[in-house]
C-alpha atoms as a PDB file:
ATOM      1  CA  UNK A   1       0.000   0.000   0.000  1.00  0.00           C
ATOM      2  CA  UNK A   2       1.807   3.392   1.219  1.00  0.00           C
ATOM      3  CA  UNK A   3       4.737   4.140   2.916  1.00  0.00           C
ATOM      4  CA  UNK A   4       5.819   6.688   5.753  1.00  0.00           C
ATOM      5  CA  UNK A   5       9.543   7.772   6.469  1.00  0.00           C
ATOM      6  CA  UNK A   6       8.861  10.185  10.008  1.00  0.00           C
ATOM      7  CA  UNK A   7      12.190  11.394  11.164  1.00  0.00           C
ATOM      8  CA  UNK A   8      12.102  11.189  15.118  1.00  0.00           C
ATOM      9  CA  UNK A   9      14.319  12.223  18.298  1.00  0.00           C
ATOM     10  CA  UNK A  10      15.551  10.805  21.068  1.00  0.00           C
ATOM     11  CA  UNK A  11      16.218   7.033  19.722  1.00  0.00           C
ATOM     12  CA  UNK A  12      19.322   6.121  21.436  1.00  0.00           C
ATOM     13  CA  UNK A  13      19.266   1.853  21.095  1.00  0.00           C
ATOM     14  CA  UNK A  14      17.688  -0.973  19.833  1.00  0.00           C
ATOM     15  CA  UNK A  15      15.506  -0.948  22.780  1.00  0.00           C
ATOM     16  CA  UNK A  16      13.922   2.412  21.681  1.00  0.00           C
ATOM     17  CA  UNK A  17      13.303   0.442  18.512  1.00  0.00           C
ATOM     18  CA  UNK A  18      11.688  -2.076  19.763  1.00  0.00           C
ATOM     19  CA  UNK A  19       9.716   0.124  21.483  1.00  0.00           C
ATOM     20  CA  UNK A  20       8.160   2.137  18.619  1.00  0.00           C
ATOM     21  CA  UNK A  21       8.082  -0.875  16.746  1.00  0.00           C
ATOM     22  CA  UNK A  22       5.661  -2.486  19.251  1.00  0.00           C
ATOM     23  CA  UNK A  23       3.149   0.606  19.937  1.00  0.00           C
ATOM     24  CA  UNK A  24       2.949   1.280  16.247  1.00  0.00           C
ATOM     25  CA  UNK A  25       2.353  -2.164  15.489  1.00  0.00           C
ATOM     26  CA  UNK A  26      -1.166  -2.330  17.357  1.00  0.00           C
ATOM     27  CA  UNK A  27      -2.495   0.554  15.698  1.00  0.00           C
ATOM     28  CA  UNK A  28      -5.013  -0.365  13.141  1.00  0.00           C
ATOM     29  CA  UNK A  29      -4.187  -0.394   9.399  1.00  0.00           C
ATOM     30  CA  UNK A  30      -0.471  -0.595  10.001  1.00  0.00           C
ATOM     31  CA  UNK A  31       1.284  -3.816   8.882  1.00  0.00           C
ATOM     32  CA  UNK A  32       4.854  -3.210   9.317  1.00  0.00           C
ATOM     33  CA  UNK A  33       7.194  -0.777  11.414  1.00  0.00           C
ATOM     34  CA  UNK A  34      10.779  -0.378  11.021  1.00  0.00           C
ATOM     35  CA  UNK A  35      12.425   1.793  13.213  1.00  0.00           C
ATOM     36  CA  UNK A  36      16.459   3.057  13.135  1.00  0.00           C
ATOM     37  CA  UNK A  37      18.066   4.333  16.176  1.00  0.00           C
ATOM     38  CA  UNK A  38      20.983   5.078  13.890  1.00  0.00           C
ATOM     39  CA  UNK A  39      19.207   7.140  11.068  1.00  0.00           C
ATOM     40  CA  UNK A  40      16.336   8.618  13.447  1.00  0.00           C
ATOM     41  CA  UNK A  41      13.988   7.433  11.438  1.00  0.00           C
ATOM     42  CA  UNK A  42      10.662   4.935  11.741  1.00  0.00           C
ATOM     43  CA  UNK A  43       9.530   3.789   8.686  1.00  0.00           C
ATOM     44  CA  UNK A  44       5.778   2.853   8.568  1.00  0.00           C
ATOM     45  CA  UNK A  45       3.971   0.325   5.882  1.00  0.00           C
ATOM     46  CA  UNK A  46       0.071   0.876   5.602  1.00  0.00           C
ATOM     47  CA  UNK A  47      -2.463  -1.868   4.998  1.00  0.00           C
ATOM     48  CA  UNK A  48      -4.892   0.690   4.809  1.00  0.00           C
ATOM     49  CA  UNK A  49      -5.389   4.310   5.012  1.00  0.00           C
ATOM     50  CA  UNK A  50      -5.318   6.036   8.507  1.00  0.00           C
ATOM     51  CA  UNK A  51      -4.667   9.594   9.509  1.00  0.00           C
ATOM     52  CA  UNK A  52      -0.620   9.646  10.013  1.00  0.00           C
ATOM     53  CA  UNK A  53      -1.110  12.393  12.945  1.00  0.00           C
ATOM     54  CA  UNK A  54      -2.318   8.873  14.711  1.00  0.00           C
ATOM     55  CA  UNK A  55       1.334   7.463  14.356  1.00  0.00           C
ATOM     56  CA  UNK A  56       2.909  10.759  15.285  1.00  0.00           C
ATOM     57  CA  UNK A  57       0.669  11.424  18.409  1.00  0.00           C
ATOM     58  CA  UNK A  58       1.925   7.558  19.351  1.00  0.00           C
ATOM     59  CA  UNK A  59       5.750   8.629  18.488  1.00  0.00           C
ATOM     60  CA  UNK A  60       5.225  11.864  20.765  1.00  0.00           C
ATOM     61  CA  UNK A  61       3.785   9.810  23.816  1.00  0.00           C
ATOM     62  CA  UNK A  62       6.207   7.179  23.465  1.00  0.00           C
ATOM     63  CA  UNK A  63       8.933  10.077  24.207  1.00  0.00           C
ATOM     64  CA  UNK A  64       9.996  10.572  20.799  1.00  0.00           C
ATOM     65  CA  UNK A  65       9.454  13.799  19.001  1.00  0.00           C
ATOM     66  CA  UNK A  66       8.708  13.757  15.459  1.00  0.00           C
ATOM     67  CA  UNK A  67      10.902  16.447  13.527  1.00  0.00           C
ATOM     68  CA  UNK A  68       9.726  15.191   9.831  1.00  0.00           C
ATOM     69  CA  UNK A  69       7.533  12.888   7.603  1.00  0.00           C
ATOM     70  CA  UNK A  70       7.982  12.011   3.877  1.00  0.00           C
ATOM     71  CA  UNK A  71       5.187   9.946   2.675  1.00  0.00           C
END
C-alpha cells in the first residue's frame, strides 16, 4: 500500500526500537514498522489508510518527538 519515512528524536538503542516498533504495530491499518536508532527514522507500511497524525501522536507519547515525515 503506502509508505511513511517520520524522522524522530531521542532514539538512542535498539531498545527504543523495539519500542516504537511495538506501539505502532497495534495501531489499526499498520502492517509493518521499522524503526532506526541510527538514522532517526521509523519507517511505517500501511495496509490501509489512517490519519498519520495517529502514528505521530503515538511517536510523541512514546517520548519521541517527530521532527519530519515524507510519505
Amino acid at each position: 500500500m503506502k509508505n511513511i519515512v517520520i524522522k524522530v528524536e531521542g532514539m538512542k538503542c535498539s531498545g527504543c526500537e523495539n519500542r516504537i516498533e511495538k506501539s505502532l504495530l497495534n495501531l489499526e491499518g499498520i502492517k509493518k514498522v521499522s524503526a532506526s536508532y541510527e538514522n532517526g527514522t521509523v519507517m511505517v507500511e500501511l495496509s490501509k489508510h489512517i490519519n498519520s497524525n495517529m502514528i505521530k501522536e503515538r511517536l510523541e507519547i512514546l517520548g519521541f518527538p517527530v521532527i519530519g515525515e515524507k510519505l
